[in-house]
Protein backbone atom coordinates (compact mmCIF):
# COMPACT_ATOMS: atom_id res chain seq x y z
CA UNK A 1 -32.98 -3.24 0.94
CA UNK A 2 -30.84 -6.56 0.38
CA UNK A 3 -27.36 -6.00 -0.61
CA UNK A 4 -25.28 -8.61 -2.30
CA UNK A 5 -21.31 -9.15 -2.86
CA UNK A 6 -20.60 -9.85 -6.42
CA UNK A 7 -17.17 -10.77 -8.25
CA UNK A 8 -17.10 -9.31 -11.68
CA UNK A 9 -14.73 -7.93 -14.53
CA UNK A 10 -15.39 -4.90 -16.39
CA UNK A 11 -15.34 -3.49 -19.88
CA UNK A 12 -11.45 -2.87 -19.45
CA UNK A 13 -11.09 -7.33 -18.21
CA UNK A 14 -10.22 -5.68 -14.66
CA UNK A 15 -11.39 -7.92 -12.18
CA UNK A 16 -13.41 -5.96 -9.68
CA UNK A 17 -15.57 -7.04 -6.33
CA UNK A 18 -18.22 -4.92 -3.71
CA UNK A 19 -21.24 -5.13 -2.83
CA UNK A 20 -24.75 -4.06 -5.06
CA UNK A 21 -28.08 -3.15 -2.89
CA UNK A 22 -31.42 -4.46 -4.70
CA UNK A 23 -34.38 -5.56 -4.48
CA UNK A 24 -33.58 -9.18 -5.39
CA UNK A 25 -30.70 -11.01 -6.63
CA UNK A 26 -32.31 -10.81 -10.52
CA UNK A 27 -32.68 -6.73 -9.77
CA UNK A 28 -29.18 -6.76 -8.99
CA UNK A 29 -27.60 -8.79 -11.72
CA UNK A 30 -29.88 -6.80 -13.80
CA UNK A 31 -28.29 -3.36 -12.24
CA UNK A 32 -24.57 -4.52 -12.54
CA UNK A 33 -25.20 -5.34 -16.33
CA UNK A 34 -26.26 -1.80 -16.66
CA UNK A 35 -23.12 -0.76 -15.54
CA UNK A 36 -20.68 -2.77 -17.86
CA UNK A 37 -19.74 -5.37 -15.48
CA UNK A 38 -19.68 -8.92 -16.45
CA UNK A 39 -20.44 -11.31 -13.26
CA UNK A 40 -18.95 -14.37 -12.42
CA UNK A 41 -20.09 -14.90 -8.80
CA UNK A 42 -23.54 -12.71 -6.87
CA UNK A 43 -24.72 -13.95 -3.24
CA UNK A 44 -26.03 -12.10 -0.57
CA UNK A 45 -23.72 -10.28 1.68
CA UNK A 46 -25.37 -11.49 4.98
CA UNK A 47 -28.05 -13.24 5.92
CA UNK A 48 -29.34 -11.54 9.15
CA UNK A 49 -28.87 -7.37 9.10
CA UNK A 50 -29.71 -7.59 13.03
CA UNK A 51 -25.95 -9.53 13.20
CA UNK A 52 -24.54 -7.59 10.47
CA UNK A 53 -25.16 -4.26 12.50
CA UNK A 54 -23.92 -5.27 15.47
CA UNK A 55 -20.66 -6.53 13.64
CA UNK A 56 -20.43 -2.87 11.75
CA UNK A 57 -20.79 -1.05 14.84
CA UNK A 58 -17.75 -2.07 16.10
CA UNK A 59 -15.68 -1.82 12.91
CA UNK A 60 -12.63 1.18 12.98
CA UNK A 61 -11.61 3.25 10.51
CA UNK A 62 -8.14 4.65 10.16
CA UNK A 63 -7.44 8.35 9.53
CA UNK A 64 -6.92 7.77 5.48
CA UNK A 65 -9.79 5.81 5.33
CA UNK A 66 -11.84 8.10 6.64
CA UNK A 67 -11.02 11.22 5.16
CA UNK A 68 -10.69 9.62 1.62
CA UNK A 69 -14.52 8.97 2.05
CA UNK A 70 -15.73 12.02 3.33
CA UNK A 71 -13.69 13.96 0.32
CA UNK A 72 -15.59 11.22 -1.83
CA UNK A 73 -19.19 11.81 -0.23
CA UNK A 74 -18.51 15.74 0.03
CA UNK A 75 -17.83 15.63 -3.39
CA UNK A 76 -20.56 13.68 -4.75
CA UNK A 77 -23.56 15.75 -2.38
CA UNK A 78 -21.74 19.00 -3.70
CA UNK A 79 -22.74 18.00 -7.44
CA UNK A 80 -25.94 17.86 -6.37
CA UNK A 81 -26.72 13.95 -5.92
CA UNK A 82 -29.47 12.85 -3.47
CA UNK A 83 -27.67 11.25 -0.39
CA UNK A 84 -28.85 7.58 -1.23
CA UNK A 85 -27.01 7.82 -4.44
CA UNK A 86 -23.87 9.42 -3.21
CA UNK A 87 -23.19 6.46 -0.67
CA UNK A 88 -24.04 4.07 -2.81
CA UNK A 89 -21.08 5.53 -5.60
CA UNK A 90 -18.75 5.65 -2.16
CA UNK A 91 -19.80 2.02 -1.57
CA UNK A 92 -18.87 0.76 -4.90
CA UNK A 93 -15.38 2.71 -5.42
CA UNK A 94 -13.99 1.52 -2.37
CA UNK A 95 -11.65 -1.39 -2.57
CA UNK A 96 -11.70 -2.28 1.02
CA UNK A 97 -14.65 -4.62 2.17
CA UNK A 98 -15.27 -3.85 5.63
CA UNK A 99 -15.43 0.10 4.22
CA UNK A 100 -18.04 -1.00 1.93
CA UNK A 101 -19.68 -3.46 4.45
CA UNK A 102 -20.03 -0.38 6.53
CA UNK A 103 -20.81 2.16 3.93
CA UNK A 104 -23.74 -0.44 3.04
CA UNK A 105 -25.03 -0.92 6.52
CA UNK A 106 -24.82 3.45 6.75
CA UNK A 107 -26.97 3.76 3.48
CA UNK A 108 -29.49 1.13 4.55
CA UNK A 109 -30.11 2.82 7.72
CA UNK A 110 -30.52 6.15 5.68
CA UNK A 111 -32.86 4.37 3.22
CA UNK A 112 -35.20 3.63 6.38
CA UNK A 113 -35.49 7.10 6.83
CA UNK A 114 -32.68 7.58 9.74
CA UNK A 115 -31.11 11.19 9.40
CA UNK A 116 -27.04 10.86 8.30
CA UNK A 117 -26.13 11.72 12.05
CA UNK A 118 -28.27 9.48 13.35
CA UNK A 119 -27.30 6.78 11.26
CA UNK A 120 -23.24 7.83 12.20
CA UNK A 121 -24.22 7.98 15.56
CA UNK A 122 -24.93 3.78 15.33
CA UNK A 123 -21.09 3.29 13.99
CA UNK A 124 -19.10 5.68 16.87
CA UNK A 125 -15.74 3.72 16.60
CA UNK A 126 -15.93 4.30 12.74
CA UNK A 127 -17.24 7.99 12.92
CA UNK A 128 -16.41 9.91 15.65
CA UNK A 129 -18.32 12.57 18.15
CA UNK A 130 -17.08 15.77 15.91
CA UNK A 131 -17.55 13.86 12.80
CA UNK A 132 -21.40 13.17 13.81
CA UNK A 133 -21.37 16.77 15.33
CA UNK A 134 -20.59 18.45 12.02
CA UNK A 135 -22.74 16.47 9.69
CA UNK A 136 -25.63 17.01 11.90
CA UNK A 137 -24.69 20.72 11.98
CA UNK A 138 -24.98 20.34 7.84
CA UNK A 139 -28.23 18.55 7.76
CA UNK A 140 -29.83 21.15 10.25
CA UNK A 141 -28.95 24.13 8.42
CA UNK A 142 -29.35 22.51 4.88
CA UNK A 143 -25.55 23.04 3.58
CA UNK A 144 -24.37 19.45 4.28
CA UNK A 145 -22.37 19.42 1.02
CA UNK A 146 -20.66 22.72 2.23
CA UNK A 147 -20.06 21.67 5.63
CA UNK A 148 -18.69 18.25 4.45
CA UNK A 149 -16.48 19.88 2.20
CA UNK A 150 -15.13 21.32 4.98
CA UNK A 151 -15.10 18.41 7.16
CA UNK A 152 -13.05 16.87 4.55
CA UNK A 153 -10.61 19.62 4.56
CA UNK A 154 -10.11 19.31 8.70
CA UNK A 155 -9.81 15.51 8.09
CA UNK A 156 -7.19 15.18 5.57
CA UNK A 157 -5.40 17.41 7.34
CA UNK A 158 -5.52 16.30 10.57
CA UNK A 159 -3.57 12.82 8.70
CA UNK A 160 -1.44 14.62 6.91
CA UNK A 161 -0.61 16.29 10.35
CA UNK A 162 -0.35 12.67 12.46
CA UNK A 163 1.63 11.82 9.46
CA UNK A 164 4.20 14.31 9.83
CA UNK A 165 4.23 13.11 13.65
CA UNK A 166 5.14 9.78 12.45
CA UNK A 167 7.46 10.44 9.91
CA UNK A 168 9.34 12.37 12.06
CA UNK A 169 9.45 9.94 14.40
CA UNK A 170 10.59 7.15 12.36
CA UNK A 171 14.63 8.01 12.51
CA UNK A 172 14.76 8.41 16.24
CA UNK A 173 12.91 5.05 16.68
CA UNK A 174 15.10 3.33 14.61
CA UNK A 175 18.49 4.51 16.09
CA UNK A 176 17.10 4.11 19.40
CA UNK A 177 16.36 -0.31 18.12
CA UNK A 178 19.62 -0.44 16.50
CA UNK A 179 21.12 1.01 19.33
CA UNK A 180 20.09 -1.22 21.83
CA UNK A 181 20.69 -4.02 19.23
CA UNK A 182 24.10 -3.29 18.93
CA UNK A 183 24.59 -2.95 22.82
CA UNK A 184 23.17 -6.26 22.91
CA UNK A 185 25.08 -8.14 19.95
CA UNK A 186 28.31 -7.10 21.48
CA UNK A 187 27.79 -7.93 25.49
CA UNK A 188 26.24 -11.07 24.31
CA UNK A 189 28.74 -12.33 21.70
CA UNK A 190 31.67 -10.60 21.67
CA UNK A 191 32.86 -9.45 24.77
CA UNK A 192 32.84 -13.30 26.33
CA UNK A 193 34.86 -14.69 23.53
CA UNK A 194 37.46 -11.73 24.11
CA UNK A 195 37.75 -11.28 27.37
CA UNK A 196 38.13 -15.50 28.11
CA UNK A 197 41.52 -15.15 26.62
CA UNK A 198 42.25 -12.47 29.86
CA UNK A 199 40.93 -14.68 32.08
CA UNK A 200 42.64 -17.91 31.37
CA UNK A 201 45.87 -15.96 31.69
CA UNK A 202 44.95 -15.63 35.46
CA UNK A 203 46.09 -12.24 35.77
CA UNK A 204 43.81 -9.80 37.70
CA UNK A 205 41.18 -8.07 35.45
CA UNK A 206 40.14 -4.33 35.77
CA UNK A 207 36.88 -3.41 37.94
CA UNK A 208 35.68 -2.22 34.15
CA UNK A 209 36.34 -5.54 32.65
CA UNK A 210 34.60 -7.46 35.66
CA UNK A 211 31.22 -5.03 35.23
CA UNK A 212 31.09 -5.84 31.34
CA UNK A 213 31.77 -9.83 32.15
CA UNK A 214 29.13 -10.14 34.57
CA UNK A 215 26.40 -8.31 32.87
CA UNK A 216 27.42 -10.33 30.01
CA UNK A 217 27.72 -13.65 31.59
CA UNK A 218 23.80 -11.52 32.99
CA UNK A 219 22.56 -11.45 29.31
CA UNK A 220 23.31 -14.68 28.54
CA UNK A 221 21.80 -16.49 31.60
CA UNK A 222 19.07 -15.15 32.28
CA UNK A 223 18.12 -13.31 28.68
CA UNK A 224 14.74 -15.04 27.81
CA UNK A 225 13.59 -14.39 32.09
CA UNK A 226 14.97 -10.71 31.24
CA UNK A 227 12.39 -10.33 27.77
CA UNK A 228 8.96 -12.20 30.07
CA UNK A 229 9.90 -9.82 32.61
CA UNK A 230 9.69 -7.08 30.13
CA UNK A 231 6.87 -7.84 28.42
CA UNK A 232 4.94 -8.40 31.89
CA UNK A 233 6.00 -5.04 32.85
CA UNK A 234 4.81 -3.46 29.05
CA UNK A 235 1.13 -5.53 29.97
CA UNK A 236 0.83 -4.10 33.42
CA UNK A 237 1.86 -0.38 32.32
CA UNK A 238 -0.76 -0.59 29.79
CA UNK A 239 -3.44 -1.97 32.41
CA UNK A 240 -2.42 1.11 34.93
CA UNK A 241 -2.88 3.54 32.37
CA UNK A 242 -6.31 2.16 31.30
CA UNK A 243 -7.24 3.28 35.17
CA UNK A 244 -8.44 6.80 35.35
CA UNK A 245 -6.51 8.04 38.14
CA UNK A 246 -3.28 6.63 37.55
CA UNK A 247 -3.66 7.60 33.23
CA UNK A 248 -4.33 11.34 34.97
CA UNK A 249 -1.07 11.21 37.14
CA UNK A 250 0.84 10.24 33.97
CA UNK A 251 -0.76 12.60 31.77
CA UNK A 252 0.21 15.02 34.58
CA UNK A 253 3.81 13.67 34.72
CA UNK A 254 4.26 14.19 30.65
CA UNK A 255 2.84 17.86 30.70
CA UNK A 256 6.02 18.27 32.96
CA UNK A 257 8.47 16.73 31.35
CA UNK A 258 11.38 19.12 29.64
CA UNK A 259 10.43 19.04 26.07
CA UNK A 260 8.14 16.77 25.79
CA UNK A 261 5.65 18.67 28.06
CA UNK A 262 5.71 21.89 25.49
CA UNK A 263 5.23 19.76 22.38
CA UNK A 264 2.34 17.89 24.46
CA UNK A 265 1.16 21.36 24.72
CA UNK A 266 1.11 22.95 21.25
CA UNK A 267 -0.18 19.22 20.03
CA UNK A 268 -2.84 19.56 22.21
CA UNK A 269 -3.92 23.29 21.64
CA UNK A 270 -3.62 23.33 17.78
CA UNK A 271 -5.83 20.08 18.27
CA UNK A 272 -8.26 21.80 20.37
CA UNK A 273 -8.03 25.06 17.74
CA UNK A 274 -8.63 23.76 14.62
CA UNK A 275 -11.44 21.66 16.04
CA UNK A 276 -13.19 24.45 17.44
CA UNK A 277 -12.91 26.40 14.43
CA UNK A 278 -14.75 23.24 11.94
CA UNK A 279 -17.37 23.21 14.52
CA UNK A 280 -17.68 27.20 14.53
CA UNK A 281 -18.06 27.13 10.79
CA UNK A 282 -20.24 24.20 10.87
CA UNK A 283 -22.95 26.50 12.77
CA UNK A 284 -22.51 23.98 16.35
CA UNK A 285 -23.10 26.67 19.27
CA UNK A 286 -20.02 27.77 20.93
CA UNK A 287 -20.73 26.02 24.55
CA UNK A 288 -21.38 22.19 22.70
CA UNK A 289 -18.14 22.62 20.47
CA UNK A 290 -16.26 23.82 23.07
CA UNK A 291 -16.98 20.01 25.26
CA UNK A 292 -17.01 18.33 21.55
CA UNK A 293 -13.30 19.84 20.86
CA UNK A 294 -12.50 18.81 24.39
CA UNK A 295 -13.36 15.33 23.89
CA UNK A 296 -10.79 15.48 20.82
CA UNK A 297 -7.76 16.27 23.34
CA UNK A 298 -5.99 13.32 24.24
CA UNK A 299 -4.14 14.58 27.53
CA UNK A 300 -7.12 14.14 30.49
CA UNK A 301 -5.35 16.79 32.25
CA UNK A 302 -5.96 19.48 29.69
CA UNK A 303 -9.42 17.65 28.68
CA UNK A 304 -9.94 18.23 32.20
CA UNK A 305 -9.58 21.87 31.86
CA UNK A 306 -11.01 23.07 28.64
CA UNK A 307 -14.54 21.21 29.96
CA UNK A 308 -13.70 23.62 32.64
CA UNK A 309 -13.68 26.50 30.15
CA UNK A 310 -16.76 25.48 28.09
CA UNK A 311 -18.79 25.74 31.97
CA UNK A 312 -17.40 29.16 32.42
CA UNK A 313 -18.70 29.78 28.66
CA UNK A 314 -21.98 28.70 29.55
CA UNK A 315 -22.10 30.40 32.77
CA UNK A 316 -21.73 33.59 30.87
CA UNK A 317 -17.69 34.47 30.67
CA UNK A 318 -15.47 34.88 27.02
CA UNK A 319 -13.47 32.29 25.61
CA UNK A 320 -10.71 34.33 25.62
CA UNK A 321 -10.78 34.70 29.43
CA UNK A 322 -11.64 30.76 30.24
CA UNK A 323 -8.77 29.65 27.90
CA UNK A 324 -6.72 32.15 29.78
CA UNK A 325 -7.19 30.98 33.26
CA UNK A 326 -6.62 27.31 31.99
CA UNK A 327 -3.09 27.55 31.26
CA UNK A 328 -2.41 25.38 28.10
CA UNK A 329 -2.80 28.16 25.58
CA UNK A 330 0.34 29.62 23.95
CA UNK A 331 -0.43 33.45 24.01
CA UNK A 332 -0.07 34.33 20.73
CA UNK A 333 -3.32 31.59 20.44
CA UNK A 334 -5.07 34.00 22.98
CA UNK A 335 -4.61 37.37 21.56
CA UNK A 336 -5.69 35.96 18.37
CA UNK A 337 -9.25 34.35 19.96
CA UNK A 338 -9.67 37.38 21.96
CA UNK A 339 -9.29 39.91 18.77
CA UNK A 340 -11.98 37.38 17.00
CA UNK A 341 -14.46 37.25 19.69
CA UNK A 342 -14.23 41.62 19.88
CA UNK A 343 -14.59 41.40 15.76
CA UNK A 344 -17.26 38.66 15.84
CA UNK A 345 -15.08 36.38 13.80
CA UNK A 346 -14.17 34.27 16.15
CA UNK A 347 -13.87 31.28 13.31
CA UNK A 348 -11.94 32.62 11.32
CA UNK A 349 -9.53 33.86 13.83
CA UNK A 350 -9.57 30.16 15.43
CA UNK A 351 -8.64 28.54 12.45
CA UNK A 352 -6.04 30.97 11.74
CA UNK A 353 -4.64 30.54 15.40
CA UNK A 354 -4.80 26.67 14.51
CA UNK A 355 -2.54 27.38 11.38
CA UNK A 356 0.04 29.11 13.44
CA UNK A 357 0.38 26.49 15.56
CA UNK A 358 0.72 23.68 13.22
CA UNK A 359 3.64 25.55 12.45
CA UNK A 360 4.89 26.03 15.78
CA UNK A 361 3.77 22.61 16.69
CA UNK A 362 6.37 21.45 13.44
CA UNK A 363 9.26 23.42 14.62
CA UNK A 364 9.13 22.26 18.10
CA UNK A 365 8.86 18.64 16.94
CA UNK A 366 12.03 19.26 14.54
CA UNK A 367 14.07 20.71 17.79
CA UNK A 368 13.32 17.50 19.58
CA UNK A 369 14.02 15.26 16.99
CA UNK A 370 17.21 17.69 16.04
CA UNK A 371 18.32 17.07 19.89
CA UNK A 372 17.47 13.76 19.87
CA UNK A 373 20.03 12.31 17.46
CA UNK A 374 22.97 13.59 18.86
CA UNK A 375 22.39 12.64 21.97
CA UNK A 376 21.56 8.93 21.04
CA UNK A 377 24.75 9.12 19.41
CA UNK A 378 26.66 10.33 22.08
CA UNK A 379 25.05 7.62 24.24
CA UNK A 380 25.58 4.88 21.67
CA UNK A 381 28.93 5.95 21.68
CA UNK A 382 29.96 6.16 25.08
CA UNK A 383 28.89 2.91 25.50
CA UNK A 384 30.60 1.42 22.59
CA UNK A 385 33.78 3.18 24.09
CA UNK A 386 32.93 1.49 27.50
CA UNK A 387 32.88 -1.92 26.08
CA UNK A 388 36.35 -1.26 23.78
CA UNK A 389 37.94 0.38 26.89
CA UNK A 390 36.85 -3.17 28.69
CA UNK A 391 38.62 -5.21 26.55
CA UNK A 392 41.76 -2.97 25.84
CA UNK A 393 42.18 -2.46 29.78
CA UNK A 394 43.86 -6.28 30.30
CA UNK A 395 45.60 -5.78 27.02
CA UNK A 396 47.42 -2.73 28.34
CA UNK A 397 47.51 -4.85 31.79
CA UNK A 398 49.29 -7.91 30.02
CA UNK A 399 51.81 -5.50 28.25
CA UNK A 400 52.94 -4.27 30.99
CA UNK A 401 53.19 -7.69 32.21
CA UNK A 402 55.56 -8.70 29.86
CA UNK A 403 57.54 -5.46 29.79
């Protein structure tokens, strides 16, 4: 079915624009009249769907995006519409066209006769592997409204976890900039004017003096050849670590980093938790959840592992005893699995371990940042005192001098 882009304003004189499926462009001016709108502009929203697709399929969508319309769509299938109708209400509330491009393309595929995970499976940068895994877990055993419900839950809070991440984040990021800035203003700036008033008096200047002149007089000459070099060396990191080996050896490196390696860690295992448990819940077998949830990690080393654990699962050996031999789960996470998988409620025991971890995950992130600030401080200090000590130094000298 044709869909076409309109421009319209509705009963309220709100100006409103998206896109209206129909048979023709009279069905579809017909259909928009129905629902209040007045039109002032209809066309087609692409001319070949073969193009269109391909354009779709490569189309992102962010965390809020995403879990705004699977709360939508969850919704919407949990009243009781038919799936055709649902995406088409998602289509037409959102306010973002290539959403709506994409939510169009979806529900033409569906209208064809595709299943919804199918259809997903056509759009994986928009809809990833557990997002297809779950739905098609909800069409097989009839409950998709339930198991998107759900799905919505694990979404939104998954961004309202990475959100936390980044907000916490923000402070240290921005001391670190104005740091640096700082640094930067005064060596480049200030310290030359200052200090040329030492060295036309011709009197020897401290060793501390001479360091801060010649990185200086460093800054200032060769400044703009300092920033290429820098941003050469940002575009070659980011090459290396798009090669498998050396993105393992630095995913390595970070698990053993002071600090950073434990919050790596608990990031990583409340990731691998809480996705476990949606799939669990969702009816996926144990063995294809466990290599779906390790898809999710982000660290290759620990991805490496917990595809390790989901072959000893298949093989015939407990989750519990797998997850123990990898390494990267806290204990507390353990004892809680291995209690559910005795009990038979291993879900609800992984998404309880999950919750736990959030937590832990926060309050290690909070003694990082805590830590953090002081010691930029300290450092932006020290430095600062550096500098003043630099230009104070031939004061002190010329004193004398004159005493």
């Amino acid at each position: 079915m044709p869909a076409f882009e309109y421009r319209a304003q509705d009963a309220n004189g709100r100006n409103c624009r998206g896109l209206q499926e129909a048979d023709s462009a009279r069905h579809a001016r017909q259909l928009l009249r129905e629902r209040g709108l007045r039109l002032s502009h209809l066309g087609e929203a692409r001319k070949n769907r073969q193009k269109d697709s391909h354009a779709q399929s490569g189309t992102r969508l962010g965390g809020t995006d995403l879990a705004l319309l699977t709360r939508q769509l969850a919704t919407l299938i949990h009243a009781g519409l038919p799936l055709e109708e649902a995406l088409s209400a998602v289509t037409a509330q959102s306010e973002k066209r290539r959403v709506s491009h994409l939510l169009a393309a979806v529900r033409s595929r569906v209208l064809e006769g595709h299943a919804l995970a199918t259809t997903l499976a056509v759009f994986p940068r928009a809809f990833p592997e557990l997002f297809r895994a779950t739905v098609a877990a909800g069409e097989r055993s009839g409950h998709l409204g339930l198991v998107l419900e759900q799905l919505a839950d694990y979404t939104e809070a998954r961004q309202a976890s990475r959100q936390k991440i980044q907000l916490a984040l923000v402070y240290p990021l921005i001391l670190l900039v104005a740091s640096f800035s700082i640094v930067g203003f005064l060596l480049g700036y200030v310290v030359p004017d200052v200090v040329k008033i030492f060295i036309n008096s011709g009197q020897p200047l401290p060793v501390l003096t001479q360091a801060m002149i010649a990185i200086s007089n460093g800054l200032r000459s060769y400044g703009a050849l300092l920033f290429i070099v820098l941003l050469v060396a940002c575009g070659a990191t980011r090459w290396a670590l798009r090669q498998p080996r050396l993105k393992l050896r630095w995913h390595v490196l970070l698990l053993n980093l002071v600090l950073v390696g434990g919050v790596l860690r608990a990031m990583e295992a409340a990731r691998f938790a809480s996705t476990l448990a949606i799939l669990g819940k969702s009816a996926v077998p144990l063995v294809d959840a466990l290599e779906i949830s390790a898809t999710v990690i982000s660290n290759l080393a620990i991805r490496q592992r917990m595809l390790d654990v989901a072959r000893s699962v298949r093989e015939g050996g407990t989750l519990a005893r797998g997850l123990e031999r990898s390494g990267d789960i806290p204990p507390m996470m353990l004892h809680l699995i291995a209690s559910g998988e005795r009990a038979g409620e291993l879900d609800s025991m992984l998404a309880r371990a999950a919750e736990q971890q959030e937590k832990n995950l926060a309050a290690r992130i909070a003694l990082v940042v805590s830590l953090f600030e002081p010691i930029m401080l300290v450092l932006m200090g020290g430095v600062v005192l550096l500098i003043v000590m630099a230009i104070l130094l031939p004061i002190l000298g010329l004193n004398q001098l004159v005493n």
